[in-house]
Each structure stands twice: as structure tokens, then as C-alpha cells.
Protein backbone atom coordinates (compact mmCIF):
# COMPACT_ATOMS: atom_id res chain seq x y z
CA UNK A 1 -18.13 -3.82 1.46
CA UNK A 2 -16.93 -5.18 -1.95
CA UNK A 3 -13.39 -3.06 -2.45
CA UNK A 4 -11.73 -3.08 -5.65
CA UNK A 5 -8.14 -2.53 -6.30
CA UNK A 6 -6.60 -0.50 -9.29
CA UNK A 7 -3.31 0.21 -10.16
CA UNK A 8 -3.52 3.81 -11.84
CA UNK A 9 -0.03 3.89 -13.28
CA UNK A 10 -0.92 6.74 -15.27
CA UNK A 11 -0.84 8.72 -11.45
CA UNK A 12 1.64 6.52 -9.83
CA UNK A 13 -1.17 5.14 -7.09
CA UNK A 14 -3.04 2.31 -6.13
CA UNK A 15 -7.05 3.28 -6.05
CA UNK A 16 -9.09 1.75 -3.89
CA UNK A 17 -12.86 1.71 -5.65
CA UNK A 18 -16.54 1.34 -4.27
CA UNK A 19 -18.51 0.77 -7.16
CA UNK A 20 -17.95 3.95 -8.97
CA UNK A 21 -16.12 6.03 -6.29
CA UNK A 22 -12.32 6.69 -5.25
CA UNK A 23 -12.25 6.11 -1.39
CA UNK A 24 -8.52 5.60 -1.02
CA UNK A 25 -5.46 5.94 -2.60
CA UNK A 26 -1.97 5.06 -2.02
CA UNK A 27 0.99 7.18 -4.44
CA UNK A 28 3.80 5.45 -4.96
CA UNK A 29 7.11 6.01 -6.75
CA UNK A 30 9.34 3.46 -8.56
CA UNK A 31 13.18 2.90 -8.37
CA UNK A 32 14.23 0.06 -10.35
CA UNK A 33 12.66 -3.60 -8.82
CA UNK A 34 11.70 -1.29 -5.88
CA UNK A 35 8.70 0.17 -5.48
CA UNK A 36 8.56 3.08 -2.80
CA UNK A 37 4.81 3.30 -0.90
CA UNK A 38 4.83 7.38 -0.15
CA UNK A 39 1.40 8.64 0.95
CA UNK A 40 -2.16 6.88 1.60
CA UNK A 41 -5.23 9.00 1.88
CA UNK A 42 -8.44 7.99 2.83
CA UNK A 43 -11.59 9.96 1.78
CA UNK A 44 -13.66 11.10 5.13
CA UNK A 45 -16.51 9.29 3.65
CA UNK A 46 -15.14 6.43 4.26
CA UNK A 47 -12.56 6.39 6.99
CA UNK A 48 -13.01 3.71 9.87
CA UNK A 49 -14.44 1.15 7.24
CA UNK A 50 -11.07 -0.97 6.39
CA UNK A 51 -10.24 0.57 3.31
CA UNK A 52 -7.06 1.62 3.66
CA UNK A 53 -6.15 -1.74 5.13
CA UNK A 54 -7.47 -3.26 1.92
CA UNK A 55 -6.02 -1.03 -0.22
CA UNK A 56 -2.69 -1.93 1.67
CA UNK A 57 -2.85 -5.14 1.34
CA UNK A 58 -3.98 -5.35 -2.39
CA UNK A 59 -0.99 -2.94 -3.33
CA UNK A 60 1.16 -5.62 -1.35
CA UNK A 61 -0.15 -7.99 -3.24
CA UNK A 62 0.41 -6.99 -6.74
CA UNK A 63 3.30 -6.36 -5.90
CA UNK A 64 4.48 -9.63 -4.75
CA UNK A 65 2.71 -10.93 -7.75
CA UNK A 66 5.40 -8.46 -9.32
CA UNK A 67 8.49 -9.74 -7.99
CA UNK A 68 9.01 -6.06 -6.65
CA UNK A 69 10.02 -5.06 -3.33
CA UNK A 70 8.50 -2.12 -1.30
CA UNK A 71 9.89 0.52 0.68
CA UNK A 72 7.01 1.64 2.58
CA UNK A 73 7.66 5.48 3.94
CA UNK A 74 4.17 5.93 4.54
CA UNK A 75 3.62 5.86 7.95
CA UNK A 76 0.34 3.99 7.35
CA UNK A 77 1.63 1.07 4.81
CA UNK A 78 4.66 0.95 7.88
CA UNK A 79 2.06 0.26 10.89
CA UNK A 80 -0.08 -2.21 8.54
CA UNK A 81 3.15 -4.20 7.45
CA UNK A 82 4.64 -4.57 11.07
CA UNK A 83 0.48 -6.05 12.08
CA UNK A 84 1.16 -8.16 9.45
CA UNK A 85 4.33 -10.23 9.18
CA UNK A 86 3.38 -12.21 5.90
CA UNK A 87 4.65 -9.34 4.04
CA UNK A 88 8.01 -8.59 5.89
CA UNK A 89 9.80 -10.08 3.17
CA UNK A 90 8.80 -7.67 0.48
CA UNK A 91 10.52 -5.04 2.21
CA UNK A 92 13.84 -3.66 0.90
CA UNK A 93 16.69 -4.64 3.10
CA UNK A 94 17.53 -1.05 3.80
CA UNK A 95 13.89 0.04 4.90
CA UNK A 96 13.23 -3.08 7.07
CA UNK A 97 14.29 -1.03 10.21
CA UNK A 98 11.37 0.98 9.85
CA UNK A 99 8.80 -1.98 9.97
CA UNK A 100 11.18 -3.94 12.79
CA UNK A 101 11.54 -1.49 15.20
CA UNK A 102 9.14 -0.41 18.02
């Protein structure tokens, strides 16, 4: 599964594409060099596949490439970070309880 990343900043989300089709997306809001991850949908067609993972980790990713930090309140962006300890340091001092704790 070939998964391509987009950064729709017209919408304020990272799109996750399959050739010609939206599967995922993750919204996102910006405050200053912060960028908040809010909400990450999958689309049923394509749930249990990785997607979202991918998507997670190519928003992550731009946004390291960025210089931004996240604050990830999406419960799904907070699981994937705290499975993946690379990205710890992206997170915002004040939001790194919710990717340290149990």
C-alpha cells in the first residue's frame, strides 16, 4: 500500500492519499512554532490497514522538517507518539505529560 502524504493547509489537515482517494486525515491547528494535532479520522474503507499510523508519522515528519513542535490532543497521534519514542522530542514541554504518562 503506497500512502501519500499531503499537507492541505487550505483545511488545516494532513491527508493521507491512495491514488486518488482521501483515506485519512488528521486536522490540526497552529499557535505560533506549535502546531496542535486535534482529530484523526480514518475512512471505514480503510481502517486496520496502517494508515493512520502513516499518516501520523508523515505529519510528524514534516513537521520536524519544520522546526515546529506538536501538541498532540488527539488521542490517536498521543498512543502512536508514546509507541514511538523517536518523536518525543517534538512535543511541547507542556503537553509531554500526556505522551509520558501511563
Amino acid at each position: 500500500m503506497d500512502v501519500e502524504i499531503v499537507n492541505a493547509t487550505g483545511q488545516h489537515r494532513f491527508e493521507a492519499h491512495l491514488g486518488d482517494r482521501v483515506a485519512a486525515v488528521v486536522a490540526y491547528r497552529d499557535t505560533g512554532r506549535v502546531r496542535e494535532l486535534i482529530h484523526t479520522q480514518v475512512d471505514a474503507e480503510f481502517e486496520g490497514q496502517g494508515v493512520a499510523s502513516a499518516l501520523a508519522r508523515g505529519a510528524l515528519d514534516e513537521l520536524r522538517a519544520e522546526g515546529l513542535l506538536v501538541r498532540p490532543t488527539c488521542p490517536y497521534v498521543t498512543g502512536w507518539i508514546k509507541r514511538h519514542a523517536e518523536y518525543l522530542d517534538m512535543v511541547e514541554p507542556q503537553a509531554k505529560p500526556l505522551v509520558t504518562s501511563a
